[in-house]
PDB file of N, CA and C in Angstrom:
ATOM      1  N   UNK A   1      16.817   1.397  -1.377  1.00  0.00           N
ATOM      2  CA  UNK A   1      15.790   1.684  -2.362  1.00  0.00           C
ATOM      3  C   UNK A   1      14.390   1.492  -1.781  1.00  0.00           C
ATOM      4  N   UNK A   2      13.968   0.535  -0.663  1.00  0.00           N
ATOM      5  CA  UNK A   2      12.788   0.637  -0.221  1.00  0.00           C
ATOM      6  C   UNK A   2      12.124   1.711   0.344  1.00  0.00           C
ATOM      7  N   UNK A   3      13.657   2.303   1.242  1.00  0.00           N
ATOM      8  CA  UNK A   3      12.431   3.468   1.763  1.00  0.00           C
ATOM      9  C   UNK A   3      12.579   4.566   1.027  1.00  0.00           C
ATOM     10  N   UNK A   4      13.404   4.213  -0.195  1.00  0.00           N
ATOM     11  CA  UNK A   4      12.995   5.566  -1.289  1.00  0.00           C
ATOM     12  C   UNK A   4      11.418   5.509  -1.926  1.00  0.00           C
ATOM     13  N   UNK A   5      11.554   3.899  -2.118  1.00  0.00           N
ATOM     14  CA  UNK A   5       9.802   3.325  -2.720  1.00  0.00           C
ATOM     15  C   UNK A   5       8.929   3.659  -1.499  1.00  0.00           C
ATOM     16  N   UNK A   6       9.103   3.172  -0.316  1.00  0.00           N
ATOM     17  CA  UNK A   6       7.803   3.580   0.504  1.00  0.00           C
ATOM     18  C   UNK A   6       7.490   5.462   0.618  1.00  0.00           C
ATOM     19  N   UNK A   7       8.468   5.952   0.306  1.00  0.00           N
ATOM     20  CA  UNK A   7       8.374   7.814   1.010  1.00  0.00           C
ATOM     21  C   UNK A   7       7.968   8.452  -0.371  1.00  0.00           C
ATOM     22  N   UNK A   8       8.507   7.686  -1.534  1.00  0.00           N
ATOM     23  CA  UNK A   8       7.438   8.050  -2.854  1.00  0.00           C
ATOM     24  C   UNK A   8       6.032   8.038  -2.744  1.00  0.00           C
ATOM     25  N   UNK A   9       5.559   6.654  -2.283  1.00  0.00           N
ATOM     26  CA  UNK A   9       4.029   6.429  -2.201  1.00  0.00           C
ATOM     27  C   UNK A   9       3.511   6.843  -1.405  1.00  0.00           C
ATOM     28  N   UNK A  10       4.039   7.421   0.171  1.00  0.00           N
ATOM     29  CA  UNK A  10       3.524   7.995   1.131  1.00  0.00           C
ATOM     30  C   UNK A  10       3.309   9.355   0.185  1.00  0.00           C
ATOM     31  N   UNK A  11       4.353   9.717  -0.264  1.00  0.00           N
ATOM     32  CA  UNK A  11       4.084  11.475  -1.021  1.00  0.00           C
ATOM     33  C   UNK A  11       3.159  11.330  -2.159  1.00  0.00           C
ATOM     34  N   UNK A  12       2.449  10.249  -2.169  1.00  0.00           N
ATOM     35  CA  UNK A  12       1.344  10.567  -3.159  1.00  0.00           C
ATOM     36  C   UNK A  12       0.306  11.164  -2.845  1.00  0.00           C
ATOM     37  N   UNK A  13       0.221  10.472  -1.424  1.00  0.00           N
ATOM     38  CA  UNK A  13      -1.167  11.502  -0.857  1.00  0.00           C
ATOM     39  C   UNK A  13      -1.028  12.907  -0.619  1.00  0.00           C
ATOM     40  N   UNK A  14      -0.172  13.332  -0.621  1.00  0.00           N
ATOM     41  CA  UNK A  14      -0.356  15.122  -0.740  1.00  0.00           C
ATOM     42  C   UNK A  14      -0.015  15.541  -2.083  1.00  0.00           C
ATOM     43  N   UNK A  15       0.858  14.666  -3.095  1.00  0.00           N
ATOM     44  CA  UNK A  15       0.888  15.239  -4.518  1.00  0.00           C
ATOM     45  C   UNK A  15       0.802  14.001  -5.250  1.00  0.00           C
ATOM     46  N   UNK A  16      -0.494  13.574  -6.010  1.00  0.00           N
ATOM     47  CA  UNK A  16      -0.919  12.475  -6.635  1.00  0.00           C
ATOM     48  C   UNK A  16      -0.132  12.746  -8.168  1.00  0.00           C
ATOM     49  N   UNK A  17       0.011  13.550  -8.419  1.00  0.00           N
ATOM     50  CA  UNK A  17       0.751  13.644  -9.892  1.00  0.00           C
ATOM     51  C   UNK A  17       1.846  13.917  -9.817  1.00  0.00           C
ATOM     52  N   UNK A  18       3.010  14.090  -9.143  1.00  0.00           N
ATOM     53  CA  UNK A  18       4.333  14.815  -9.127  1.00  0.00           C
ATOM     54  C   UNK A  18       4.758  14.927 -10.702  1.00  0.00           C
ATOM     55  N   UNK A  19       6.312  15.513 -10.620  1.00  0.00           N
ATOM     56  CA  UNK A  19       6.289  15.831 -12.189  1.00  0.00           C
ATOM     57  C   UNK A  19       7.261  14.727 -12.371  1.00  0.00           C
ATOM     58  N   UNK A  20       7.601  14.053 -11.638  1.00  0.00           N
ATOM     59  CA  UNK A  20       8.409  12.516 -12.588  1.00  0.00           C
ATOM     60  C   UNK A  20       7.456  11.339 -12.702  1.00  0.00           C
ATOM     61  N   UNK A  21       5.778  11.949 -12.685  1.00  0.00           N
ATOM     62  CA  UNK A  21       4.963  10.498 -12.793  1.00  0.00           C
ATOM     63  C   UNK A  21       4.811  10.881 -14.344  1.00  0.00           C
ATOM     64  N   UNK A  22       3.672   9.779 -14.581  1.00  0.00           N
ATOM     65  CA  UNK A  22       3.450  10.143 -16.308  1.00  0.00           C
ATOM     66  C   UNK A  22       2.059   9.391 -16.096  1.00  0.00           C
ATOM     67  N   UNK A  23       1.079  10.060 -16.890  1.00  0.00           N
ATOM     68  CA  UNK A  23      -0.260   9.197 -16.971  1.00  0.00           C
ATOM     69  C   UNK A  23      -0.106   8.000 -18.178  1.00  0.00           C
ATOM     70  N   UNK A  24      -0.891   7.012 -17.959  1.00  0.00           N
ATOM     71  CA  UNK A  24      -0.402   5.551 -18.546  1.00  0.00           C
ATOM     72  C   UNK A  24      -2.020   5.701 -19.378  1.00  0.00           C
ATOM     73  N   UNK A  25      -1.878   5.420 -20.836  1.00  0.00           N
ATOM     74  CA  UNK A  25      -1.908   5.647 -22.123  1.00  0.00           C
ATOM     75  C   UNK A  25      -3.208   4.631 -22.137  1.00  0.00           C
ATOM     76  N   UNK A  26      -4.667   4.843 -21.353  1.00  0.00           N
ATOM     77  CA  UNK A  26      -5.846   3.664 -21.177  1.00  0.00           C
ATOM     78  C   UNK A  26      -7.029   3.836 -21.837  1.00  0.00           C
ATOM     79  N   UNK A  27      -7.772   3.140 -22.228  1.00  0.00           N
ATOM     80  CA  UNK A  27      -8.838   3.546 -22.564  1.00  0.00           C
ATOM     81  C   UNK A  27      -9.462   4.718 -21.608  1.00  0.00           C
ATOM     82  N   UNK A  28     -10.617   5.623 -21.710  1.00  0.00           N
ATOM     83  CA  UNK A  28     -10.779   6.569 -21.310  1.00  0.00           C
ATOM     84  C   UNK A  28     -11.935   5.757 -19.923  1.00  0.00           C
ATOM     85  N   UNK A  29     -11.111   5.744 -19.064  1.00  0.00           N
ATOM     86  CA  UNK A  29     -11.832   5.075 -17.848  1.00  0.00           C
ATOM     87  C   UNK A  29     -11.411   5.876 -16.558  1.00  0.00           C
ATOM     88  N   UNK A  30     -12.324   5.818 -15.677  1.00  0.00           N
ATOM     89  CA  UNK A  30     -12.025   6.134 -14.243  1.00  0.00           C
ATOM     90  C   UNK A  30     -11.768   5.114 -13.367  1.00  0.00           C
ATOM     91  N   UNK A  31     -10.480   4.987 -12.490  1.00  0.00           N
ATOM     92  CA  UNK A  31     -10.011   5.781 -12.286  1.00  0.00           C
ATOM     93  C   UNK A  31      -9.092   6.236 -13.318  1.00  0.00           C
ATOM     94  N   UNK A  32      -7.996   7.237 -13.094  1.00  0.00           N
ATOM     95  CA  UNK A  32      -6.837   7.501 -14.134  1.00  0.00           C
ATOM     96  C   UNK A  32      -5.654   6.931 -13.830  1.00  0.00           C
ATOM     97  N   UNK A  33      -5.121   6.151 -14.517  1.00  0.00           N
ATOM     98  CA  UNK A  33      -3.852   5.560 -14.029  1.00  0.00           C
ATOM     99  C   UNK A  33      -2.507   6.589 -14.438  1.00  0.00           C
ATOM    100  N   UNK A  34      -1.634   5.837 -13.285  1.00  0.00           N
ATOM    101  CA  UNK A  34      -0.413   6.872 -13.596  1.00  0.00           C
ATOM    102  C   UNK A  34       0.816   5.557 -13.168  1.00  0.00           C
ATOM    103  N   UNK A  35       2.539   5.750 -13.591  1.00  0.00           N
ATOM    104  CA  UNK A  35       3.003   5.413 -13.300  1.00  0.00           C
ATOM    105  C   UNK A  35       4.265   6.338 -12.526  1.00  0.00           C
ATOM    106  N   UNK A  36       4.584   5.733 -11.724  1.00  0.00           N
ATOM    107  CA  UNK A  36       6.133   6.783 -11.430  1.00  0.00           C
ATOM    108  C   UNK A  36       7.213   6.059 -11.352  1.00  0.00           C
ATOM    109  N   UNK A  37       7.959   6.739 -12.378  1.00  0.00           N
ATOM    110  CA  UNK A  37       9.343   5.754 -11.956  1.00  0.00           C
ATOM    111  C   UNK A  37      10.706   6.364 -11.398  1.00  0.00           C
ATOM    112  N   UNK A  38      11.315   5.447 -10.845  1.00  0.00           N
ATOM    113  CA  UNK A  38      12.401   5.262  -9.708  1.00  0.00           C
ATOM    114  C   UNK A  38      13.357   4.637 -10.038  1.00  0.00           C
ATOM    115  N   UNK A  39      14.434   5.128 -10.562  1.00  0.00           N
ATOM    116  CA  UNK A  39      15.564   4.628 -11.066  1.00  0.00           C
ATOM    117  C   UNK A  39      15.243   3.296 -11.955  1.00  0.00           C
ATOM    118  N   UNK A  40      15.041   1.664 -11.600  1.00  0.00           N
ATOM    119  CA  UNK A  40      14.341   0.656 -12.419  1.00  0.00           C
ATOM    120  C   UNK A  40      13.639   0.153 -11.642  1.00  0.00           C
ATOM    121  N   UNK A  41      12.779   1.033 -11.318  1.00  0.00           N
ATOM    122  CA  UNK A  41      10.941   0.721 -10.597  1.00  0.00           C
ATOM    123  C   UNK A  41       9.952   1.346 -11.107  1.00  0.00           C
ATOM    124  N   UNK A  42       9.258   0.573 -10.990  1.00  0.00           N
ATOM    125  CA  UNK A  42       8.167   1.954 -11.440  1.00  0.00           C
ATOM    126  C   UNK A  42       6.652   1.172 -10.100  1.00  0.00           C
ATOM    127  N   UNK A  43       5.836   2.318 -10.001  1.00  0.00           N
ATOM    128  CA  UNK A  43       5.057   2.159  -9.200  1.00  0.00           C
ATOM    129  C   UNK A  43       3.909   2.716  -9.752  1.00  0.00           C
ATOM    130  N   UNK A  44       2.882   1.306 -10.255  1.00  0.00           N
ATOM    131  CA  UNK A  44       1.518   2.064 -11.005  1.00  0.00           C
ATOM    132  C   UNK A  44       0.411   2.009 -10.204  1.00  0.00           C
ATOM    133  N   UNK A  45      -0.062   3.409 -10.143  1.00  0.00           N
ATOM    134  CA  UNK A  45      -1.439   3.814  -9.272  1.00  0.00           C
ATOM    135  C   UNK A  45      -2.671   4.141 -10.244  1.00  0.00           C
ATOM    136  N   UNK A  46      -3.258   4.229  -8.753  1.00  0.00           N
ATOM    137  CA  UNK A  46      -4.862   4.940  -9.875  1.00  0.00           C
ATOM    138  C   UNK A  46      -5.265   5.885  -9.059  1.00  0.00           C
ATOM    139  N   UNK A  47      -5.817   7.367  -9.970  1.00  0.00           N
ATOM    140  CA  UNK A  47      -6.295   8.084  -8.695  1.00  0.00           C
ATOM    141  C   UNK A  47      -7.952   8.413  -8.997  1.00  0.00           C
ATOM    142  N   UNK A  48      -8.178   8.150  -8.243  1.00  0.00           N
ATOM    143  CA  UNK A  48      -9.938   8.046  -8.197  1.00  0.00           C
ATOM    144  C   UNK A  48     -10.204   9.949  -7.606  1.00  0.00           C
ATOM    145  N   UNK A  49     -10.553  10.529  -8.504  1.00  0.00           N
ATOM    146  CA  UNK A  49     -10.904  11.901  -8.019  1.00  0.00           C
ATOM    147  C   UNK A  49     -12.263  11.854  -7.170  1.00  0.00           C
ATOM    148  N   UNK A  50     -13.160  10.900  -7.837  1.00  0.00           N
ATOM    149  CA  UNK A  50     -14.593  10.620  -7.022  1.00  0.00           C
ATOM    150  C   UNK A  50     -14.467  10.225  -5.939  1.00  0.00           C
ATOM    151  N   UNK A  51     -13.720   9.221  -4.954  1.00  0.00           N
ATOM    152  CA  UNK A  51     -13.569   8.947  -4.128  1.00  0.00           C
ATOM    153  C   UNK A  51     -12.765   9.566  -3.245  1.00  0.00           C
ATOM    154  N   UNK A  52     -11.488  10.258  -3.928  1.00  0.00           N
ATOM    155  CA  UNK A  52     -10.711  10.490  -3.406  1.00  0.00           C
ATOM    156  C   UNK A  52      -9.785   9.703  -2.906  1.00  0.00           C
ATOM    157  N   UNK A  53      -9.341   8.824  -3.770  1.00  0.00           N
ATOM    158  CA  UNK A  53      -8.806   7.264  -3.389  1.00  0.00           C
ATOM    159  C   UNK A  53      -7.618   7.677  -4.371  1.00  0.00           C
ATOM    160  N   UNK A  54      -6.064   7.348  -3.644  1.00  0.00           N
ATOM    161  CA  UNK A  54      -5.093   6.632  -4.693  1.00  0.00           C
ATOM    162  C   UNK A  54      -5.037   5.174  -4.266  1.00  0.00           C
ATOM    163  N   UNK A  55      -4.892   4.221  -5.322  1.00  0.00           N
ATOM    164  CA  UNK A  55      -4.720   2.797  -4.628  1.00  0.00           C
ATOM    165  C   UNK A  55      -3.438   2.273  -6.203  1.00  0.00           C
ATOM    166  N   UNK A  56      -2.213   1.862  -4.767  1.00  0.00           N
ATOM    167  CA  UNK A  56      -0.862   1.605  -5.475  1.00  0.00           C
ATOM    168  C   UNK A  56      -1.556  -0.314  -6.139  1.00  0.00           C
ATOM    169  N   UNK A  57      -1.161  -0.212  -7.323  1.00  0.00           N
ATOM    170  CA  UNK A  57      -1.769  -1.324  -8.095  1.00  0.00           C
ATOM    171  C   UNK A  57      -0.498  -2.519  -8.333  1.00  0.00           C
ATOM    172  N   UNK A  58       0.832  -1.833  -8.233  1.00  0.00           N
ATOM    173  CA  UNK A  58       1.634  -2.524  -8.943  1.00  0.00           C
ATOM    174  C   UNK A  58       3.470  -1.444  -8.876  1.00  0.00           C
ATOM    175  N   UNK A  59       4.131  -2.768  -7.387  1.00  0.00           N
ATOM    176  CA  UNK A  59       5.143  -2.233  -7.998  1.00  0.00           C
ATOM    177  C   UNK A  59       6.513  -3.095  -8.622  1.00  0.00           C
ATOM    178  N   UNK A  60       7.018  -2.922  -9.582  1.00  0.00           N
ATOM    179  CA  UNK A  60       7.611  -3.580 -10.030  1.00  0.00           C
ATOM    180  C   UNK A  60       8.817  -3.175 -10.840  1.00  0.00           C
ATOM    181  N   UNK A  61       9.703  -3.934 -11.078  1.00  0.00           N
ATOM    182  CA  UNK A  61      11.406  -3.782 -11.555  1.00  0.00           C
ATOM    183  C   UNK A  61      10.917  -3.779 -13.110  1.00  0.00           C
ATOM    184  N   UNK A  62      11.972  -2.905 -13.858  1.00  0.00           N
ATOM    185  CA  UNK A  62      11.968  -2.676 -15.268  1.00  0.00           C
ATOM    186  C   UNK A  62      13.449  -2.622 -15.602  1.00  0.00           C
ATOM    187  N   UNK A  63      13.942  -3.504 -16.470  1.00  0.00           N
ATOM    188  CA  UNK A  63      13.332  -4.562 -17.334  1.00  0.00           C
ATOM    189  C   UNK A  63      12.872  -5.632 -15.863  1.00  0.00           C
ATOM    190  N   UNK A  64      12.203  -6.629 -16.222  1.00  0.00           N
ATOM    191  CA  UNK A  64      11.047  -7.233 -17.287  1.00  0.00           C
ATOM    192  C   UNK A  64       9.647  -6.384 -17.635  1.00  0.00           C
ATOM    193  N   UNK A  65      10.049  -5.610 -17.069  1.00  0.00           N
ATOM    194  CA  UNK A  65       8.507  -5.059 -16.196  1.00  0.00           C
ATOM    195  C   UNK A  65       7.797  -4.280 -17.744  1.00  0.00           C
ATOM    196  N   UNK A  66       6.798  -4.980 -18.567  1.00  0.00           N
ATOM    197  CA  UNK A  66       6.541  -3.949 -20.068  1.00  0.00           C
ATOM    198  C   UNK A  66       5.295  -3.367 -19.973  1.00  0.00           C
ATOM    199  N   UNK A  67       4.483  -3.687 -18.289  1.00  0.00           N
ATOM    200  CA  UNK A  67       2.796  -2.999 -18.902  1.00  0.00           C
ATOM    201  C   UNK A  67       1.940  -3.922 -19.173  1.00  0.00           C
ATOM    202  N   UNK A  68       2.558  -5.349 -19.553  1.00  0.00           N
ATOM    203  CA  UNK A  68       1.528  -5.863 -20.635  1.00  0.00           C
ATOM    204  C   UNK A  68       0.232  -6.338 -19.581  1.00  0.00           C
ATOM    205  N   UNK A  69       0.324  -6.344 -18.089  1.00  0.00           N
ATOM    206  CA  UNK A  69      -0.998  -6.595 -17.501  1.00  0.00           C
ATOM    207  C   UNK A  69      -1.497  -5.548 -16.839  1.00  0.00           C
ATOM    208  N   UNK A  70      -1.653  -4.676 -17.430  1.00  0.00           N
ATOM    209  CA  UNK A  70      -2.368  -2.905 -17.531  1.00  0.00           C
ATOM    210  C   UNK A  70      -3.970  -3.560 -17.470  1.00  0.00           C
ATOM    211  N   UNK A  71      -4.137  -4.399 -18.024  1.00  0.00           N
ATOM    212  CA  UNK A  71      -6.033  -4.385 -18.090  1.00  0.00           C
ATOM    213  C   UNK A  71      -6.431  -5.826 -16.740  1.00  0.00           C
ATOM    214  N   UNK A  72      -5.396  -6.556 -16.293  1.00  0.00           N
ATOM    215  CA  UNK A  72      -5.675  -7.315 -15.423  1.00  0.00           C
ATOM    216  C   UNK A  72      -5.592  -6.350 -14.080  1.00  0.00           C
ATOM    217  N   UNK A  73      -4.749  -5.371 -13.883  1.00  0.00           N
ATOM    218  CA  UNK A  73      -4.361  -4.900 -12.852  1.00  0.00           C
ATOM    219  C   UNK A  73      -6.041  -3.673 -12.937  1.00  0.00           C
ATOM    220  N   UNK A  74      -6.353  -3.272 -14.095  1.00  0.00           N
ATOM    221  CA  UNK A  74      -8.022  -2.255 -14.138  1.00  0.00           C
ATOM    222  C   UNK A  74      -8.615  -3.293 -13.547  1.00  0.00           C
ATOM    223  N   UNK A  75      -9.374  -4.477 -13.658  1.00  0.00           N
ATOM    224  CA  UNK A  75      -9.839  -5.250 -13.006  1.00  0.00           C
ATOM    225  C   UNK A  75      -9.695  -5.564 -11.992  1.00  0.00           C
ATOM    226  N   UNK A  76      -8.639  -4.814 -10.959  1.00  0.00           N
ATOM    227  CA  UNK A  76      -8.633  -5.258  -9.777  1.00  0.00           C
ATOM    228  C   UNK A  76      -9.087  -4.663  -9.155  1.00  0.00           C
ATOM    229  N   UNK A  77      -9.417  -3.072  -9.693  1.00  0.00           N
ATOM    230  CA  UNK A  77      -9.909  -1.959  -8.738  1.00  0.00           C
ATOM    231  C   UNK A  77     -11.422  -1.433  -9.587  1.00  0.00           C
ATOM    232  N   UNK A  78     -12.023  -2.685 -10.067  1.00  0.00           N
ATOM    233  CA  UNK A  78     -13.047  -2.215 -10.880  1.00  0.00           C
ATOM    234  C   UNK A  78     -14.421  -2.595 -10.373  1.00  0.00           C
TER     235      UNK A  78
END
């Protein structure tokens, strides 16, 4: 499963949205967050169109995994 997780995130940089990501539900801020998930992973990014920056924020196992530090993890890239 890792190097399924690392060859996902490498393929972000040529397709930042693929069609099994989903944009994650934020106040209307830049960057735009997205998550993608991977059987019970998910891997949440942000893609900065201004910069041209994706930066992987968070990857983590589901269950436990619910979101609920969505606004600690904006603060990290803010």
């Amino acid at each position: 499963m890792c190097q399924r997780l690392k060859r996902a995130i490498d393929d972000l940089a040529e397709n930042p949205r693929p069609s099994q990501s989903k944009r994650l539900e934020t106040p209307a801020i830049e960057p735009e967050l997205r998550r993608l998930r991977l059987d019970r992973w998910r891997v949440v990014y942000a893609i900065s169109e201004e910069e041209s920056t994706i930066d992987v924020l968070a990857v983590r196992k589901r269950p436990p995994y619910d979101y609920g530090d969505l606004t600690t993890l904006i603060e990290t890239i803010q």
